[in-house]
C-alpha atoms as a PDB file:
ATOM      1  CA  UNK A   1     -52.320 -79.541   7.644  1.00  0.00           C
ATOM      2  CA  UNK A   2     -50.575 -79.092   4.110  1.00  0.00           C
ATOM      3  CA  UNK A   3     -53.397 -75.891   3.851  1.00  0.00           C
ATOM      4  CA  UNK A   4     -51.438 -74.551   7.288  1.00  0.00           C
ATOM      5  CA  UNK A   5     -47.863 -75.443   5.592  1.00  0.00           C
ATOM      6  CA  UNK A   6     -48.944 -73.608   2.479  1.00  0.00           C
ATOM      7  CA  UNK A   7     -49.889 -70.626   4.384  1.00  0.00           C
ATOM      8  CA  UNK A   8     -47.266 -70.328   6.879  1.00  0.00           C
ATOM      9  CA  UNK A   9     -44.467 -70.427   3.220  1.00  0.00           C
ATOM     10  CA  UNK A  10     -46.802 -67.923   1.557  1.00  0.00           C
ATOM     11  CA  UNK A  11     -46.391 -65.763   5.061  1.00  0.00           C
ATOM     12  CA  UNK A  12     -42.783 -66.194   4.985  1.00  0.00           C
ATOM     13  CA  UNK A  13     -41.857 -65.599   1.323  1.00  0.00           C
ATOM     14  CA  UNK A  14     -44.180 -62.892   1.425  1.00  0.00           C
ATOM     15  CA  UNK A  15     -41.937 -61.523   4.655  1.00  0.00           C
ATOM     16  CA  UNK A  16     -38.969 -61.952   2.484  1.00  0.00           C
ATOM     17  CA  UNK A  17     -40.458 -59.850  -0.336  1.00  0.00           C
ATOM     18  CA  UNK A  18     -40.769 -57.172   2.100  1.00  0.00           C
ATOM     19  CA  UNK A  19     -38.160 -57.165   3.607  1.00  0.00           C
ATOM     20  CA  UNK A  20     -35.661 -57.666  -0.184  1.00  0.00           C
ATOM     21  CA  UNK A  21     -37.419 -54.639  -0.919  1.00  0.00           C
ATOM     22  CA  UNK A  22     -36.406 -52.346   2.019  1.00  0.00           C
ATOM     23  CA  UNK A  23     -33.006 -53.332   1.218  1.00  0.00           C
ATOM     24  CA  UNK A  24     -33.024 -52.496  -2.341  1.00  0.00           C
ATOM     25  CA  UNK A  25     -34.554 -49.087  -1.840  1.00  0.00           C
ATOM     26  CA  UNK A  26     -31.480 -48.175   0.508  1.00  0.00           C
ATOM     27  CA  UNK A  27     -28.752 -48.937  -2.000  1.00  0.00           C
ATOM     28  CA  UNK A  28     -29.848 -46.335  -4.321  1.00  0.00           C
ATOM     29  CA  UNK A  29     -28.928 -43.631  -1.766  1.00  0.00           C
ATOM     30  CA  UNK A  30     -25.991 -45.363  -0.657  1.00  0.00           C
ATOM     31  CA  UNK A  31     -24.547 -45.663  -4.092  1.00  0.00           C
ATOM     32  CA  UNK A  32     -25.316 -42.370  -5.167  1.00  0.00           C
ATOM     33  CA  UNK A  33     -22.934 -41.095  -1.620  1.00  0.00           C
ATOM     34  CA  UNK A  34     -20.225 -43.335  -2.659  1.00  0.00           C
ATOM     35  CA  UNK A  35     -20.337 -41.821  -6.302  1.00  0.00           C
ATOM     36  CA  UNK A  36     -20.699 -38.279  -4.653  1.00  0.00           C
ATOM     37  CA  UNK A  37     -17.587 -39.070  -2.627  1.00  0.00           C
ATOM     38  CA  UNK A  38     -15.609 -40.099  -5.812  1.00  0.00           C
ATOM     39  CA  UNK A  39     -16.336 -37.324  -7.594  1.00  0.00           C
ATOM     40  CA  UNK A  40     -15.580 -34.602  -5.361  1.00  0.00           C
ATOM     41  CA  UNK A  41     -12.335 -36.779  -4.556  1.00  0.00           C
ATOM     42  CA  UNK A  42     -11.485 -36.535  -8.128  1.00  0.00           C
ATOM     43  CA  UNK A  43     -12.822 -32.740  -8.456  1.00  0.00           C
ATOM     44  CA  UNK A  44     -10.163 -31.890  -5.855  1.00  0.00           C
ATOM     45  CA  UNK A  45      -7.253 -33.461  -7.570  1.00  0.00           C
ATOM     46  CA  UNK A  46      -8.288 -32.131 -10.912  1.00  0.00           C
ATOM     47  CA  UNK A  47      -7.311 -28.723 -12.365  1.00  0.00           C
ATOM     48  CA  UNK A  48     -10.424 -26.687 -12.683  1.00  0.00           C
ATOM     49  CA  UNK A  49     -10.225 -24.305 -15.436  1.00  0.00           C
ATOM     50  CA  UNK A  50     -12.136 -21.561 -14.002  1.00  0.00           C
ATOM     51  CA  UNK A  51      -9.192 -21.061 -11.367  1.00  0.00           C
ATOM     52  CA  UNK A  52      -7.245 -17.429 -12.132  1.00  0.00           C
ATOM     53  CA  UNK A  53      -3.867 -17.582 -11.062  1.00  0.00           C
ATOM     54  CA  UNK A  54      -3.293 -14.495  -8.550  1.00  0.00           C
ATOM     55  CA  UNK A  55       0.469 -12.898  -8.600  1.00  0.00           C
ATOM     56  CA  UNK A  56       1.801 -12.006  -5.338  1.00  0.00           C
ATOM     57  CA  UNK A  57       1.385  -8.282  -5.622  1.00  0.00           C
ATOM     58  CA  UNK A  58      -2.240  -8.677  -6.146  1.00  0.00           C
ATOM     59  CA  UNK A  59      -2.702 -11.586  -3.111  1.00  0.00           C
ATOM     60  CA  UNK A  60      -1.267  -8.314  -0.970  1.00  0.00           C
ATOM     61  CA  UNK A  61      -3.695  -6.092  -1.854  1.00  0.00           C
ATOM     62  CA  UNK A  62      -6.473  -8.296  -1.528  1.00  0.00           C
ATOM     63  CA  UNK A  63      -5.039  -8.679   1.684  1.00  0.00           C
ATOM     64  CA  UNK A  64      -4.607  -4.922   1.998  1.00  0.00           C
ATOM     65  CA  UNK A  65      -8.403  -4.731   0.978  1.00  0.00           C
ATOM     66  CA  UNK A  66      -9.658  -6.861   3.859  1.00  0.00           C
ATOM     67  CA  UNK A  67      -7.363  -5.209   6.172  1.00  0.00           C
ATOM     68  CA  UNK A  68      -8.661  -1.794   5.436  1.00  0.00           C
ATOM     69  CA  UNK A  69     -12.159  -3.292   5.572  1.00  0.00           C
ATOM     70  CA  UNK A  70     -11.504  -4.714   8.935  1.00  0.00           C
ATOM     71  CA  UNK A  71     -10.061  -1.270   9.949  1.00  0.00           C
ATOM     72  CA  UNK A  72     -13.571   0.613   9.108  1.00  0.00           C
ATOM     73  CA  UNK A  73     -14.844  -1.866  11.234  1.00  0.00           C
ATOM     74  CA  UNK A  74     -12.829  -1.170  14.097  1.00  0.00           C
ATOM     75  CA  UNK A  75     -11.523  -4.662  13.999  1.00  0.00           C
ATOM     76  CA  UNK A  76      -7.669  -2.915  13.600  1.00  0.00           C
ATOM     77  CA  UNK A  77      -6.673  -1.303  16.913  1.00  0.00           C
ATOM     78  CA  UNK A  78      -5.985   1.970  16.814  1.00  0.00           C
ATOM     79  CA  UNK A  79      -2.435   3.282  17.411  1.00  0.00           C
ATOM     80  CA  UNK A  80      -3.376   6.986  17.890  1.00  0.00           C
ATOM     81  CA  UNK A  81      -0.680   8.652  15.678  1.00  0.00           C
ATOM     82  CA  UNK A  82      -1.448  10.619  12.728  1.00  0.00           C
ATOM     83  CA  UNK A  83       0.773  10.418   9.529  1.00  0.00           C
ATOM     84  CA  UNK A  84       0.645  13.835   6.501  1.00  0.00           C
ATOM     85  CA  UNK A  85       1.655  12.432   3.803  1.00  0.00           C
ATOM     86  CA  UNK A  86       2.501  14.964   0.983  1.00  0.00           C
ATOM     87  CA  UNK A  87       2.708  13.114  -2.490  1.00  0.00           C
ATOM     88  CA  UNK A  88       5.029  16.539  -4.346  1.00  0.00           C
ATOM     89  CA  UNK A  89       4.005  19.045  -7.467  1.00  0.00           C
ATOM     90  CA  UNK A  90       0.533  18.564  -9.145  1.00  0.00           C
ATOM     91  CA  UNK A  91      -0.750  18.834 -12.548  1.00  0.00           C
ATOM     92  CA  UNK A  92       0.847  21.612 -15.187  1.00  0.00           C
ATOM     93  CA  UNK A  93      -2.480  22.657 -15.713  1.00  0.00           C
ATOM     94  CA  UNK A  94      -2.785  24.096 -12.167  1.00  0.00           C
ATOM     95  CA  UNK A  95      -0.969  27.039 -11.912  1.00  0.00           C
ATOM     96  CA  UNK A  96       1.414  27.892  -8.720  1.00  0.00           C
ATOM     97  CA  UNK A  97       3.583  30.119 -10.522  1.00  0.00           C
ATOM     98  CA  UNK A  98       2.882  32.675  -7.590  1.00  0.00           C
ATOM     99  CA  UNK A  99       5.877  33.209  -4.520  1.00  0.00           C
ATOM    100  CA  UNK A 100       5.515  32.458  -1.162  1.00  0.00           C
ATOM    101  CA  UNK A 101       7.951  33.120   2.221  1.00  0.00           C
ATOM    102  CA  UNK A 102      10.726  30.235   1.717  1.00  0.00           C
ATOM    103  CA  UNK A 103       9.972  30.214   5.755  1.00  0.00           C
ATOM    104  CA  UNK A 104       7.983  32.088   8.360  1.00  0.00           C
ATOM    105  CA  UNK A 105       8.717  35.704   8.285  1.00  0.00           C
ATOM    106  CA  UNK A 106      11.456  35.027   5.410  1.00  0.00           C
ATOM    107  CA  UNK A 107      11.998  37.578   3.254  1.00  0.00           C
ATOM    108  CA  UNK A 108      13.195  35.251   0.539  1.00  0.00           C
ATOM    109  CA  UNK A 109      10.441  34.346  -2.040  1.00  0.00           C
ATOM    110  CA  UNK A 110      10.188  31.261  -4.094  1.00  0.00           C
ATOM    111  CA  UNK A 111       7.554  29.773  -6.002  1.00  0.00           C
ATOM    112  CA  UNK A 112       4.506  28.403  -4.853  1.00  0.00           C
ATOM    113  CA  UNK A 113       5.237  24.633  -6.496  1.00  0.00           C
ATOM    114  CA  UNK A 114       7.106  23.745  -9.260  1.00  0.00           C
ATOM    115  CA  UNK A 115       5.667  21.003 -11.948  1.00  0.00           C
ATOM    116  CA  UNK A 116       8.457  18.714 -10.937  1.00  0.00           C
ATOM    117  CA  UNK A 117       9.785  16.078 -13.673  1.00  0.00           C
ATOM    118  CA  UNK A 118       8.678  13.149 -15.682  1.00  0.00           C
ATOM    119  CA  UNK A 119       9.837   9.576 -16.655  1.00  0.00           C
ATOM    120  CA  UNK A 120      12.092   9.562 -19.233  1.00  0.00           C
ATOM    121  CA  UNK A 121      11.290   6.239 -20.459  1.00  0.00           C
ATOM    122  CA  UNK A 122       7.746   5.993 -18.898  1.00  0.00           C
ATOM    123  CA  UNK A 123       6.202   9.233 -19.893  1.00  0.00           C
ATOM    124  CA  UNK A 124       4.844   9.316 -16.163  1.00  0.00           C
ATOM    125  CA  UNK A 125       4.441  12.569 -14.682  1.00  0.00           C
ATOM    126  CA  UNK A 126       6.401  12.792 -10.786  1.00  0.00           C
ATOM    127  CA  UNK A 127       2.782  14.311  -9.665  1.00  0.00           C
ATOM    128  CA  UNK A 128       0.920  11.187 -10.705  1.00  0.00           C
ATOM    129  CA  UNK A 129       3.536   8.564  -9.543  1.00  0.00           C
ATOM    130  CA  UNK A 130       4.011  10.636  -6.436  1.00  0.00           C
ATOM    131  CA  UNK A 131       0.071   9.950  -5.810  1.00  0.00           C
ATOM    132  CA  UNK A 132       0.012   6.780  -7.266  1.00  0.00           C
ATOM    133  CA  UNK A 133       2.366   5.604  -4.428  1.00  0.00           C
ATOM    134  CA  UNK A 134       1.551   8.253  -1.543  1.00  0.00           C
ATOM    135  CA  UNK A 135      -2.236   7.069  -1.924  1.00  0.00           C
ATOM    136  CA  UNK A 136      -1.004   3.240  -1.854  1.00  0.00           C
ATOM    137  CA  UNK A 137       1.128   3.735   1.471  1.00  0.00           C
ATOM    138  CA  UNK A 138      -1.894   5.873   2.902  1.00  0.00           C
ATOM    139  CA  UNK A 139      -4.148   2.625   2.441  1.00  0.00           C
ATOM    140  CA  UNK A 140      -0.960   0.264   4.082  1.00  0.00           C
ATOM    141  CA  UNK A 141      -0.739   2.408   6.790  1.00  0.00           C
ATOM    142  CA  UNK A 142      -4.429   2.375   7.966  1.00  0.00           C
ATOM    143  CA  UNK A 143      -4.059  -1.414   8.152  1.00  0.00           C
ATOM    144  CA  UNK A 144      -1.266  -0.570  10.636  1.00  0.00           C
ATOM    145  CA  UNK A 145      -3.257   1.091  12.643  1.00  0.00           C
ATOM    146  CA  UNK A 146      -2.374   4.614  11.633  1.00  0.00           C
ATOM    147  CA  UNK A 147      -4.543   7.658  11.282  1.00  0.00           C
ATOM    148  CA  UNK A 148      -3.680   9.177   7.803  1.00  0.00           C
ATOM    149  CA  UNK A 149      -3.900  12.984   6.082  1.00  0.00           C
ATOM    150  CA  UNK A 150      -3.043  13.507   2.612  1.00  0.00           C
ATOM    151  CA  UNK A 151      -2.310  16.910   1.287  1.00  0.00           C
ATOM    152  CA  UNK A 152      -3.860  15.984  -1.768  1.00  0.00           C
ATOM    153  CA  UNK A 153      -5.744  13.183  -2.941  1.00  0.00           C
ATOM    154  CA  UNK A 154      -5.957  14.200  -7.064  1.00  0.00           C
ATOM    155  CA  UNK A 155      -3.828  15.868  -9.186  1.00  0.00           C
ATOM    156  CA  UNK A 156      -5.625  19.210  -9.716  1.00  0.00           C
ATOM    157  CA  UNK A 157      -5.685  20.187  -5.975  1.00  0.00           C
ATOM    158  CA  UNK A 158      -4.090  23.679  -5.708  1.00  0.00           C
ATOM    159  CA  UNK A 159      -1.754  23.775  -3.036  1.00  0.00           C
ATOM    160  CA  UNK A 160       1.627  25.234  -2.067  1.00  0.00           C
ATOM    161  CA  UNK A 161       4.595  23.832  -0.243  1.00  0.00           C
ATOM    162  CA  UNK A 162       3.912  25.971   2.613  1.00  0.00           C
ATOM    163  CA  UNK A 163       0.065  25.426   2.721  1.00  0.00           C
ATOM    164  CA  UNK A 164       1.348  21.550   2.499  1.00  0.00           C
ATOM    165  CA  UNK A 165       3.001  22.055   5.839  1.00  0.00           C
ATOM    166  CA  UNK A 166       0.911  24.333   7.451  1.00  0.00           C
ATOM    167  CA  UNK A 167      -1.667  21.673   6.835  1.00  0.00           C
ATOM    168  CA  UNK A 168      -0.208  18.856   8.695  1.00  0.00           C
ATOM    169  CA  UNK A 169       0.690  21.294  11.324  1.00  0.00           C
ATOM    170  CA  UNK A 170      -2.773  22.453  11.472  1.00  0.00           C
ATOM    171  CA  UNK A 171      -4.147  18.265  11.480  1.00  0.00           C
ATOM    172  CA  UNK A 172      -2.115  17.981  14.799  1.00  0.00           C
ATOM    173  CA  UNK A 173       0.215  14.933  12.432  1.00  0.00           C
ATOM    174  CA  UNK A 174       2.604  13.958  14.585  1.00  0.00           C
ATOM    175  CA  UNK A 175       5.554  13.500  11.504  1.00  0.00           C
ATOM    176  CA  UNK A 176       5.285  14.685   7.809  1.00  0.00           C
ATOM    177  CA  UNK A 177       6.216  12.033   5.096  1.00  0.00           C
ATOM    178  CA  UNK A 178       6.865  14.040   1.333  1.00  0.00           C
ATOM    179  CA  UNK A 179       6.728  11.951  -1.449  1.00  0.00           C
ATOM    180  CA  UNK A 180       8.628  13.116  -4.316  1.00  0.00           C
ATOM    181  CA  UNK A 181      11.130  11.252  -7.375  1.00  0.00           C
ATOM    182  CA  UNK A 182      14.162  12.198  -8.800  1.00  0.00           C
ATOM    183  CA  UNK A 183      15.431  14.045 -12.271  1.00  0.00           C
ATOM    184  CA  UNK A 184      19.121  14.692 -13.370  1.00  0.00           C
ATOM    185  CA  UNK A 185      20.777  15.593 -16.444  1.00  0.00           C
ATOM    186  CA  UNK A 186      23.307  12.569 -15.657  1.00  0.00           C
ATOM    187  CA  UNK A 187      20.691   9.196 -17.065  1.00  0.00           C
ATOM    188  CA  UNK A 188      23.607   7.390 -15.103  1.00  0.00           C
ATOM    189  CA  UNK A 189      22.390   8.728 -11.566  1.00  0.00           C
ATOM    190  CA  UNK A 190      19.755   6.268  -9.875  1.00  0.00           C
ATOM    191  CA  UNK A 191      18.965   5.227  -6.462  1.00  0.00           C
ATOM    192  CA  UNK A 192      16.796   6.692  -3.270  1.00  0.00           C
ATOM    193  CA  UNK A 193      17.652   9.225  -0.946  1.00  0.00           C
ATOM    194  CA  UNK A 194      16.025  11.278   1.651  1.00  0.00           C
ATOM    195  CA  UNK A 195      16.273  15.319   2.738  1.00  0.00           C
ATOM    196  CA  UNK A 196      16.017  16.754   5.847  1.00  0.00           C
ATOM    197  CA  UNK A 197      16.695  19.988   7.183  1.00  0.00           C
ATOM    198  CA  UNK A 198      20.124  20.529   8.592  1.00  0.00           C
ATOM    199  CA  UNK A 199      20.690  20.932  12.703  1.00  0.00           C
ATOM    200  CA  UNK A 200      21.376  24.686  11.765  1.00  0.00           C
ATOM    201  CA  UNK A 201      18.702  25.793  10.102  1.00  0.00           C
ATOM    202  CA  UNK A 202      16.752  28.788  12.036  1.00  0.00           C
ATOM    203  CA  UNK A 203      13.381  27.037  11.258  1.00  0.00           C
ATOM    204  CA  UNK A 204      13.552  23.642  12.449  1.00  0.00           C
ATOM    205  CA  UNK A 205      16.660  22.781  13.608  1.00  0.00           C
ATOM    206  CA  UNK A 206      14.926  21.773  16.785  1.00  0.00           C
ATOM    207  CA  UNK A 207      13.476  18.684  14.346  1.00  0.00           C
ATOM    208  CA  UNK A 208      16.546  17.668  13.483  1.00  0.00           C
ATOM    209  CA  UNK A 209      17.293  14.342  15.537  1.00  0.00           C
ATOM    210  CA  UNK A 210      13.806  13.172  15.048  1.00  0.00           C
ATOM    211  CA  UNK A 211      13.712  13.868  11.240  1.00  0.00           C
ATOM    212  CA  UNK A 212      16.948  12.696  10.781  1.00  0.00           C
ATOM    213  CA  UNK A 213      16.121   9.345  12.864  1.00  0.00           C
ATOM    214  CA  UNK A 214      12.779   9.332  10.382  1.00  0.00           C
ATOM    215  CA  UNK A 215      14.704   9.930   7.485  1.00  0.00           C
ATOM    216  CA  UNK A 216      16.598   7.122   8.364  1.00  0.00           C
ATOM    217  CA  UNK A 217      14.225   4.582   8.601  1.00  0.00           C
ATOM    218  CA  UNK A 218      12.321   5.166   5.980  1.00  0.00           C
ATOM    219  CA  UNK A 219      15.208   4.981   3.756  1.00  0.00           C
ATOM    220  CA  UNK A 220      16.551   1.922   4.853  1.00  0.00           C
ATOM    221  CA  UNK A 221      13.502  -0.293   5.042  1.00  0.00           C
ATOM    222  CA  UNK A 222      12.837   1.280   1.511  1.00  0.00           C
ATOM    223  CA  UNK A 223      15.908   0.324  -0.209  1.00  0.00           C
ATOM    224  CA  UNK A 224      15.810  -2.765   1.557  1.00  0.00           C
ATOM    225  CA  UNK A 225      12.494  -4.081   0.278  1.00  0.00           C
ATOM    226  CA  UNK A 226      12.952  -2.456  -3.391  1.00  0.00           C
ATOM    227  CA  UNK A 227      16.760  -3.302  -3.931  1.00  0.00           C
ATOM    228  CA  UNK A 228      16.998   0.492  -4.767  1.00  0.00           C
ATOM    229  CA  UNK A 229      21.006   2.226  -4.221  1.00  0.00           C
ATOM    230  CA  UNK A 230      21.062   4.000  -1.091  1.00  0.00           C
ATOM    231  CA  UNK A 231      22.495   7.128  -1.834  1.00  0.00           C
ATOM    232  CA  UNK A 232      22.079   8.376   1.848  1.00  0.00           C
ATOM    233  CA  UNK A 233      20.450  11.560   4.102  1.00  0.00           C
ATOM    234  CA  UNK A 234      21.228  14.554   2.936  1.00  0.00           C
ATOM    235  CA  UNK A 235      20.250  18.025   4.566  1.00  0.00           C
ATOM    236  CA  UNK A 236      18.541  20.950   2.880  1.00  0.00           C
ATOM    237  CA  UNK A 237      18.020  24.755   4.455  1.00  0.00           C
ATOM    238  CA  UNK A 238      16.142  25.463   1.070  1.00  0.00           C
ATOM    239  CA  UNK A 239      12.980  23.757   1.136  1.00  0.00           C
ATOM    240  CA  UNK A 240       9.922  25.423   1.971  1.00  0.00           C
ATOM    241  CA  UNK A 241       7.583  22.243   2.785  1.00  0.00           C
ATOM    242  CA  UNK A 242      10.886  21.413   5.664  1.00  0.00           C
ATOM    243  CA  UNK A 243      11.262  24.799   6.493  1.00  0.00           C
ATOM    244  CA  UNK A 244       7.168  25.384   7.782  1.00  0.00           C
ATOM    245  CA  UNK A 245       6.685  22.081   9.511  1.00  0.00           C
ATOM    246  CA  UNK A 246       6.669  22.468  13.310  1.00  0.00           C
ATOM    247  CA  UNK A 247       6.842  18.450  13.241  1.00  0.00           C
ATOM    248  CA  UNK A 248       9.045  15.653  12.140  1.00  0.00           C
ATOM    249  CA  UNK A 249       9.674  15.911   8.318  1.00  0.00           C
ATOM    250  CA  UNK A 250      11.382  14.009   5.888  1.00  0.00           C
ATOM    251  CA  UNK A 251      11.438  14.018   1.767  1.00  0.00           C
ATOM    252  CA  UNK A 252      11.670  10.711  -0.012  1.00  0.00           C
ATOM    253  CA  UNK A 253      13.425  10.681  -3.155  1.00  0.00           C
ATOM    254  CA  UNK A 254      11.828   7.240  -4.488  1.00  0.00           C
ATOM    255  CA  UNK A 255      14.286   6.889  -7.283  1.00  0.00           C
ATOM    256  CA  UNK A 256      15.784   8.517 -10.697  1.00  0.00           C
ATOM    257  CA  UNK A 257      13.275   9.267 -13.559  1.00  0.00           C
ATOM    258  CA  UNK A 258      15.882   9.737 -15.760  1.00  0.00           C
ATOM    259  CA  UNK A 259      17.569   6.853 -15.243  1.00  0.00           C
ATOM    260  CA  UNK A 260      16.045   3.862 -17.231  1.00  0.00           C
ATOM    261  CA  UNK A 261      16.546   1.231 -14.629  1.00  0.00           C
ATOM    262  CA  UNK A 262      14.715   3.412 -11.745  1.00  0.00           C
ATOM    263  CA  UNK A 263      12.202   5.036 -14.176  1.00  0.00           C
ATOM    264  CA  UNK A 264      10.772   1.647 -15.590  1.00  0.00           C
ATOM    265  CA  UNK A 265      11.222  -0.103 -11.908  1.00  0.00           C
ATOM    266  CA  UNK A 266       9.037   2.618 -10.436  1.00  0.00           C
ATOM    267  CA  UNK A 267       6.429   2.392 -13.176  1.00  0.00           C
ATOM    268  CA  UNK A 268       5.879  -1.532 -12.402  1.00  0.00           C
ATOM    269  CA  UNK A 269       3.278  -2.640  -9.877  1.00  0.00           C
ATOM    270  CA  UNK A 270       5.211  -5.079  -8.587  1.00  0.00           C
ATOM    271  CA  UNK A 271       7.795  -3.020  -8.155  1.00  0.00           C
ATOM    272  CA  UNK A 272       5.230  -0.492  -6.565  1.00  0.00           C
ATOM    273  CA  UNK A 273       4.199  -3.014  -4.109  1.00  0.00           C
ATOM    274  CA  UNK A 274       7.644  -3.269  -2.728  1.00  0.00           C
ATOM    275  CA  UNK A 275       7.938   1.009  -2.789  1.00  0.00           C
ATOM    276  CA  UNK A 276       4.863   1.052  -0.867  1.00  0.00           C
ATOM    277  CA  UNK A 277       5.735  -1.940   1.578  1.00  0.00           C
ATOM    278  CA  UNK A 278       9.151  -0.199   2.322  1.00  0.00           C
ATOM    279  CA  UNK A 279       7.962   3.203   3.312  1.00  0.00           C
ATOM    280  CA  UNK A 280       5.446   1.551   5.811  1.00  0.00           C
ATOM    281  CA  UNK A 281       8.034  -0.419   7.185  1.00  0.00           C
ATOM    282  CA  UNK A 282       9.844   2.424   7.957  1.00  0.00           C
ATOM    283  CA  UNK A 283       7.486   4.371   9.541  1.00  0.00           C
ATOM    284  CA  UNK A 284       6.797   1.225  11.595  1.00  0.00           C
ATOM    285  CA  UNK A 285      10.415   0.847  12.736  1.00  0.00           C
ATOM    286  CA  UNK A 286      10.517   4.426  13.407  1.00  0.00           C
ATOM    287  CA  UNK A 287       7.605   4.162  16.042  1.00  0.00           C
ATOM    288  CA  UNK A 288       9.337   0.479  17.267  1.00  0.00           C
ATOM    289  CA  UNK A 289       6.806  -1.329  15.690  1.00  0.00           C
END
């Protein structure tokens, strides 16, 4: 009887070894959650110093980035309308000293390009800051939707104002957006402003209302977004990139060069983002978008 008592205890002790054990092997993995959950609690709340800091400007074009990734993809619909942008002059090494008709079947000559001017406080060329910015809109614009033709894509590209126009004409681009900066002998003068060609002129006077309409909302959204002075739209019979295009077509004047305020603005990127941002716009409230 006590040999039956004795074995029945050592059954049950030996049942509560077991069964101790079991138990302790699950609070390892238990513990080690809890611990997991703390820490990645307190990882969360505390600053990591591998963490850059992104500006605004540069959150946009990341944004820009995926957008024009997306685009390739044919993720971005399509909105069938195809901008020429013309970013104005090109490098003084390239020479365009030759003449050309100021208009079809004009007998008045004028010179291919001219070299255009240069930041007075910056040192910037127009030709590179004219690309700089025509190339950044080109890259907004396809995340928009918009088909895109540049007339140049590098400074060394030898082309004149006509062949500028003629080119656009020639892509089927339904309006013409010229990209150009400002120079005066007055460092006082500053602000944005847009030419057109006047209702009058033999060549495309037929353009006016829709140029003028472009010119206008370009230049608004522009100053708008960059704070620039809007000095207004002005016509001009003289140009030969307006007087060639057979479609909508409108100069930008970004801003002054010689003016320190507009000259160092224009040279910022954060400024740039803004210059860039306000051009689209316009073209996207000219098409109601």
């Amino acid at each position: 009887m006590r040999k039956n008592r004795l074995r029945v205890c050592t059954i049950l002790f030996l049942i509560f070894l077991l069964t101790a054990c079991h138990t302790a092997g699950e609070k390892p993995e238990e513990a080690s959650n809890a611990s997991g959950k703390k820490e990645a609690s307190e990882a969360a709340n505390a600053p990591d110093k591998d963490i850059t800091i992104i500006s605004r400007p540069e959150i946009e074009l990341k944004e820009t980035e995926k957008n024009a990734d997306a685009a390739a993809d044919g993720q971005i619909k399509k909105k069938g309308i195809l901008i020429a942008l013309d970013p104005g002059h090109q490098s003084e090494s390239v020479d365009m000293s030759a003449s050309e008709p100021n208009a079809p079947g004009s007998d008045v000559m004028k010179t291919k390009a001219t070299g255009g001017t240069s930041g007075r406080y910056s040192g910037i060329p127009e030709y590179q800051l004219n690309l700089d910015i025509a190339l950044a809109v080109r890259d907004r614009l396809a995340t928009d939707g918009y088909e895109v033709i540049m007339t140049r894509e590098d400074n060394e590209t030898a082309i004149s104002n006509a062949e500028r126009a003629s080119l656009a004409n020639d892509a089927g681009a339904d309006i013409s957006v010229r990209i150009h900066a400002n120079g005066s002998e007055n460092p006082g003068s500053n602000g944005a402003l847009t030419l057109i060609g006047s209702s009058d002129n033999p060549y495309v006077g037929q353009l006016y209302e829709d140029s003028y309409r472009l010119a206008e909302s370009i230049l608004n959204a522009y100053c708008g977004s960059t704070g620039m002075q809007n000095l207004g739209i002005q016509t001009n019979d003289t140009m030969t990139g307006i007087n060639w295009s057979k479609i909508p077509v409108v100069i930008l004047e970004m801003g002054f060069m010689t003016n320190e305020q507009d000259d160092l603005n224009m040279a910022d990127a954060v400024y740039r983002q803004k210059m860039v941002e306000g051009i689209a716009a316009g073209i996207n409230a000219y098409y109601g978008y």
